[in-house]
C-alpha atoms as a PDB file:
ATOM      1  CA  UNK A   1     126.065   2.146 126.713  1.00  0.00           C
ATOM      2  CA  UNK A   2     126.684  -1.076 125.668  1.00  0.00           C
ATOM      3  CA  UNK A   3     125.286  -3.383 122.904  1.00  0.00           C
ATOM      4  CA  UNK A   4     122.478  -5.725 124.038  1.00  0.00           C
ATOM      5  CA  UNK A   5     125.428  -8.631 122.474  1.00  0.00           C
ATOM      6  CA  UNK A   6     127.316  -8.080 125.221  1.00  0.00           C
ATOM      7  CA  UNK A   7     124.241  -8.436 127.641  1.00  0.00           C
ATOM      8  CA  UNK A   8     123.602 -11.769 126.144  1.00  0.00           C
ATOM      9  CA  UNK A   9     127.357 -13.163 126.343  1.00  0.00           C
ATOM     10  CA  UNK A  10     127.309 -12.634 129.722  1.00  0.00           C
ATOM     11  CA  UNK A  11     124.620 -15.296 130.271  1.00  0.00           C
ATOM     12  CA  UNK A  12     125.072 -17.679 127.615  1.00  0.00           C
ATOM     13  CA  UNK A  13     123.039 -20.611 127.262  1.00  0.00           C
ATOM     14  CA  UNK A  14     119.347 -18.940 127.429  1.00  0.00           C
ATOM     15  CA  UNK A  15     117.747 -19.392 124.461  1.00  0.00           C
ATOM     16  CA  UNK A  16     114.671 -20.869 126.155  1.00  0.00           C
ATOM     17  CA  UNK A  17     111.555 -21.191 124.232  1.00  0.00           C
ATOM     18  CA  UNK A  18     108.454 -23.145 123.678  1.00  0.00           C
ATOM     19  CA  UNK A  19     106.493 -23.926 120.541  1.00  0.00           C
ATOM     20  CA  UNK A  20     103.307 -22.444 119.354  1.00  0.00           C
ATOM     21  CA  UNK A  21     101.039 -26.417 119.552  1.00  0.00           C
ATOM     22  CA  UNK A  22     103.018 -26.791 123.511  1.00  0.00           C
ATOM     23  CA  UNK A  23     100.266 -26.446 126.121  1.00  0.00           C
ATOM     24  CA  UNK A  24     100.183 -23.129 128.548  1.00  0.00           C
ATOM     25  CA  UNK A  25     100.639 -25.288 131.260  1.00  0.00           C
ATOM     26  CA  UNK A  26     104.162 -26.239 130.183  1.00  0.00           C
ATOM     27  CA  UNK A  27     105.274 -22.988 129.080  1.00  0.00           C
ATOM     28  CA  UNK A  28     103.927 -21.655 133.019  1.00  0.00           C
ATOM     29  CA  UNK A  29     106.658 -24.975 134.075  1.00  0.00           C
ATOM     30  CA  UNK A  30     109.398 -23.540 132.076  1.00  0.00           C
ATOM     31  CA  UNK A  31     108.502 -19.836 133.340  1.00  0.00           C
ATOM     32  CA  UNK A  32     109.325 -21.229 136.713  1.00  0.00           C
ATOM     33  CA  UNK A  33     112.098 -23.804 136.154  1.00  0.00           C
ATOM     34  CA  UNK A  34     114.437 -20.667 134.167  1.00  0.00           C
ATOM     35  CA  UNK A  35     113.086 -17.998 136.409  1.00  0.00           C
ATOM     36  CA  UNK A  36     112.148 -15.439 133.832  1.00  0.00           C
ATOM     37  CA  UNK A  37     108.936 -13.934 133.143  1.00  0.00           C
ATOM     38  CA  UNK A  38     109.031 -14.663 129.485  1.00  0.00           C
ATOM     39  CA  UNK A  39     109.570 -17.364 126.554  1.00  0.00           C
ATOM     40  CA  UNK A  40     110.180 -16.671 122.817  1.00  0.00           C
ATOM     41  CA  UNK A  41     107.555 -18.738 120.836  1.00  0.00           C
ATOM     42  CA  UNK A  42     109.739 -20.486 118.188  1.00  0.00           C
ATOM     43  CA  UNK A  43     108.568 -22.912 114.888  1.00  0.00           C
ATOM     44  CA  UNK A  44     110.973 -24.403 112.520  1.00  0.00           C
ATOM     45  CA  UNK A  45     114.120 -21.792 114.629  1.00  0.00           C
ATOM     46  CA  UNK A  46     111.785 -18.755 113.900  1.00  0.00           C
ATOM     47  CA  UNK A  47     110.348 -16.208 116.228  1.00  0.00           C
ATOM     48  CA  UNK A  48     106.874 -16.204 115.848  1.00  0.00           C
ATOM     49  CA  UNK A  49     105.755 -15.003 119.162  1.00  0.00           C
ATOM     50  CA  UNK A  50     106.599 -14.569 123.078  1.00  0.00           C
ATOM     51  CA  UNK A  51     104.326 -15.874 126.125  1.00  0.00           C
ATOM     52  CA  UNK A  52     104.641 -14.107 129.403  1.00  0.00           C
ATOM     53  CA  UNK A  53     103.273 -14.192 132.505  1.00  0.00           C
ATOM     54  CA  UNK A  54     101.504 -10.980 131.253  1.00  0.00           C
ATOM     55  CA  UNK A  55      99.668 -13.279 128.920  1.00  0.00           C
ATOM     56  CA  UNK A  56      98.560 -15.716 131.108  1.00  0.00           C
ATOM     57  CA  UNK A  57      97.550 -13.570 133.881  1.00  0.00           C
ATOM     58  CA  UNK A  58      95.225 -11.863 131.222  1.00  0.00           C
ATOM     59  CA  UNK A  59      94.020 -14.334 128.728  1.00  0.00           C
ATOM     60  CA  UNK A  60      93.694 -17.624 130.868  1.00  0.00           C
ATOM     61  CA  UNK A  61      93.471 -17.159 134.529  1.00  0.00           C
ATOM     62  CA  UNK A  62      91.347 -13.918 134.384  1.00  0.00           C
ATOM     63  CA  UNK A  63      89.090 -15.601 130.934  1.00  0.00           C
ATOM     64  CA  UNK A  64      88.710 -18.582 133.466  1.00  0.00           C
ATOM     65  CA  UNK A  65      90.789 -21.291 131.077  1.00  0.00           C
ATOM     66  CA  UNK A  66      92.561 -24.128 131.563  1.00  0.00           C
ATOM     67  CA  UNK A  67      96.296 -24.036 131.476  1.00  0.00           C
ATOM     68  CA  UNK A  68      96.609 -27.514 130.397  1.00  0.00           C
ATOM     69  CA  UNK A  69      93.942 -27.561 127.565  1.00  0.00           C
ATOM     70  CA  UNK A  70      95.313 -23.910 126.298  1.00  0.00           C
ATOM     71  CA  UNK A  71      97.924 -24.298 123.740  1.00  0.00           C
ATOM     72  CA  UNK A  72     100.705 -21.108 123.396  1.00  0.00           C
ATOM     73  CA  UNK A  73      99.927 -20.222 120.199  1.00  0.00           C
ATOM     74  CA  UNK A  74      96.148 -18.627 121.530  1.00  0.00           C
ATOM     75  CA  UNK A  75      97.373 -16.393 124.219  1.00  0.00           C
ATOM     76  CA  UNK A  76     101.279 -15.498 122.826  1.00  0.00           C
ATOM     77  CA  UNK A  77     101.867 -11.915 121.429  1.00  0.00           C
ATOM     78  CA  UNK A  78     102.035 -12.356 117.633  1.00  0.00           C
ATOM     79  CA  UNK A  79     103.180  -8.982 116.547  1.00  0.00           C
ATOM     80  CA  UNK A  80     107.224  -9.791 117.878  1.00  0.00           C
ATOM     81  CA  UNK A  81     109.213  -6.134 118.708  1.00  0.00           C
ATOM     82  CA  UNK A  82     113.143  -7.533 118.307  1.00  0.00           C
ATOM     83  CA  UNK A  83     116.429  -5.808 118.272  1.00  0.00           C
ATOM     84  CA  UNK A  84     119.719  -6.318 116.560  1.00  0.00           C
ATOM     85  CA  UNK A  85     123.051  -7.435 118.426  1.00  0.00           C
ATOM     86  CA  UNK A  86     124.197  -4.166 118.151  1.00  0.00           C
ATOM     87  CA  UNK A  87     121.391  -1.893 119.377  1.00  0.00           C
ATOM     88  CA  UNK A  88     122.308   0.052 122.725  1.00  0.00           C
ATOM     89  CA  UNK A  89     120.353  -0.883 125.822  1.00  0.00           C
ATOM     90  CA  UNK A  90     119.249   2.987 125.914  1.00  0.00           C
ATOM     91  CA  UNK A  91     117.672   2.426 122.488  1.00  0.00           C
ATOM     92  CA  UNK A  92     116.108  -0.815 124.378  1.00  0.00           C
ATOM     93  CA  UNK A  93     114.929   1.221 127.004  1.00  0.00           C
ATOM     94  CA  UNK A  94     113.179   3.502 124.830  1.00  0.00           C
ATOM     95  CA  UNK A  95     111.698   0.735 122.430  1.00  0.00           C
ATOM     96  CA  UNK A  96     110.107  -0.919 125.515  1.00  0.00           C
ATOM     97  CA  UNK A  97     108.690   2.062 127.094  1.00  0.00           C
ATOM     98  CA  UNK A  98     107.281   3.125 123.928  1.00  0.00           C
ATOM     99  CA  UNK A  99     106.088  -0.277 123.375  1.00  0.00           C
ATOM    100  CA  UNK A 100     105.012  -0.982 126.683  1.00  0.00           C
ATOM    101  CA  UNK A 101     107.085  -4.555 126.693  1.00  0.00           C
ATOM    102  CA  UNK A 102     109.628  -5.972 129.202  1.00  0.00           C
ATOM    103  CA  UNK A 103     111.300  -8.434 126.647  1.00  0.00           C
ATOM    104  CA  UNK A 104     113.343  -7.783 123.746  1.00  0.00           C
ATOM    105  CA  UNK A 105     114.096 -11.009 121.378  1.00  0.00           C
ATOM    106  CA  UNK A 106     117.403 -10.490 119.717  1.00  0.00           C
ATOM    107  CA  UNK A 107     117.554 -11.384 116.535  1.00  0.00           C
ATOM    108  CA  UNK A 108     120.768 -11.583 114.303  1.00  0.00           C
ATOM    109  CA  UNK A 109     119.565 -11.727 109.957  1.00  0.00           C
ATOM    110  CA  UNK A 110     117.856 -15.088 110.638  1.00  0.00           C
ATOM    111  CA  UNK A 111     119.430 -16.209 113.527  1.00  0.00           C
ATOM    112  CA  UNK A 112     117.863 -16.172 117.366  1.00  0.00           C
ATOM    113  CA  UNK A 113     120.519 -14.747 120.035  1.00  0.00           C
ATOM    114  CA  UNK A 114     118.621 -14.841 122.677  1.00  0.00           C
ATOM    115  CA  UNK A 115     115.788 -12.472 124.832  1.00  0.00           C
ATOM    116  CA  UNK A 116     116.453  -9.459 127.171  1.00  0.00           C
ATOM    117  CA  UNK A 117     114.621  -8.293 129.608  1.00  0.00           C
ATOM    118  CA  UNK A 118     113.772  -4.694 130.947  1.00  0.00           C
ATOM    119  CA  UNK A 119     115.678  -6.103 134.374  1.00  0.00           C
ATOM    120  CA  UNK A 120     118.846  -6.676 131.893  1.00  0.00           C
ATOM    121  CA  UNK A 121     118.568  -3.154 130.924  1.00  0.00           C
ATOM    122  CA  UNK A 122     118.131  -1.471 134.335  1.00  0.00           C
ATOM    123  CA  UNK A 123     121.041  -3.708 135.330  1.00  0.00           C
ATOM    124  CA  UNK A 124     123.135  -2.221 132.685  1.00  0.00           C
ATOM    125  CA  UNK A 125     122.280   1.485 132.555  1.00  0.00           C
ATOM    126  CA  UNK A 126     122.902   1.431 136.563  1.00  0.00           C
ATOM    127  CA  UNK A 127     125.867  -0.542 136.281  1.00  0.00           C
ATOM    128  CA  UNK A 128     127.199   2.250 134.000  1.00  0.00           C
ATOM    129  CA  UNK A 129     125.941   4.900 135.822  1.00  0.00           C
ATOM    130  CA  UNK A 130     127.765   3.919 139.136  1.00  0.00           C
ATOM    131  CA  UNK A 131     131.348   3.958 136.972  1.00  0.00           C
ATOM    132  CA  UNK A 132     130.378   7.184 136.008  1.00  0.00           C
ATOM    133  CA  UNK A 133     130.128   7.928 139.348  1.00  0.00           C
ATOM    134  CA  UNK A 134     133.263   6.264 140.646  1.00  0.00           C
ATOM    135  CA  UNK A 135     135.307   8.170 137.493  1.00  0.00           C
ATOM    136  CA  UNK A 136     133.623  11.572 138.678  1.00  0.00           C
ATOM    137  CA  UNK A 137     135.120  10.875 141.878  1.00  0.00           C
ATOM    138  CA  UNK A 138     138.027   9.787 141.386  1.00  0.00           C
ATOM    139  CA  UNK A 139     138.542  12.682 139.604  1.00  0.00           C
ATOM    140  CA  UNK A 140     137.288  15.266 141.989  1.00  0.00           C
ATOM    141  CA  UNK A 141     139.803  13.960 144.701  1.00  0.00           C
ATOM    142  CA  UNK A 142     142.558  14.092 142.556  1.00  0.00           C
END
């Protein structure tokens, strides 16, 4: 399997993210605008949490909140689960099952990559899967 690195080359350009003092409201505009179910919280080029659609659902909507008076930093996940450029995306896998998460920031010493997402993963595993299968058959018909 490949290294999430090579996940994140492939779509260069994503490192989208909101601040912790932004209001939930924006961070629900940027959800939609990128089409991803997920921001990376960042202050000062640090990680210090991610906001999903998860979190909304559960903390605003459901608690009866308002979007635009809620800032990020009360509803984000604090407690950040990142990977390195070179973990595998079956170590991923594994780290978000156990975890029950969807998004992986990738973090490099002190610098931000980017985020994947479980739908990067699947991607990958059944992109590798179906050479696997095209080798096997090659190989059985020759």
């Amino acid at each position: 399997m490949k290294p999430v690195s090579e996940l994140l080359r492939a779509r260069e350009g994503t490192l989208w993210h909101v601040r912790p003092d932004e209001t939930v409201f924006n961070a629900l505009q940027l959800l939609a605008q990128y089409e991803v179910g997920a921001l990376m919280v960042m202050d000062h080029g640090k990680v210090v949490g991610v906001v999903s659609e998860r979190d909304y659902t559960r903390k605003v909507a459901l608690q009866g909140r308002n979007s635009k008076e809620t800032q990020v930093h009360e509803i984000m996940t604090r407690n950040v689960v990142s990977v390195g450029p070179r973990t595998g995306t079956r170590q991923c896998m594994a780290l978000m099952r156990d975890k029950r998460i969807r998004h992986l920031p990738v973090i490099d010493g002190d610098t931000v990559l980017g985020m994947i997402s479980i739908r990067d993963i699947m991607d990958d595993i059944i992109a590798f899967q179906d050479e696997t299968i095209g080798q096997l058959e090659n190989y059985i018909q020759s």
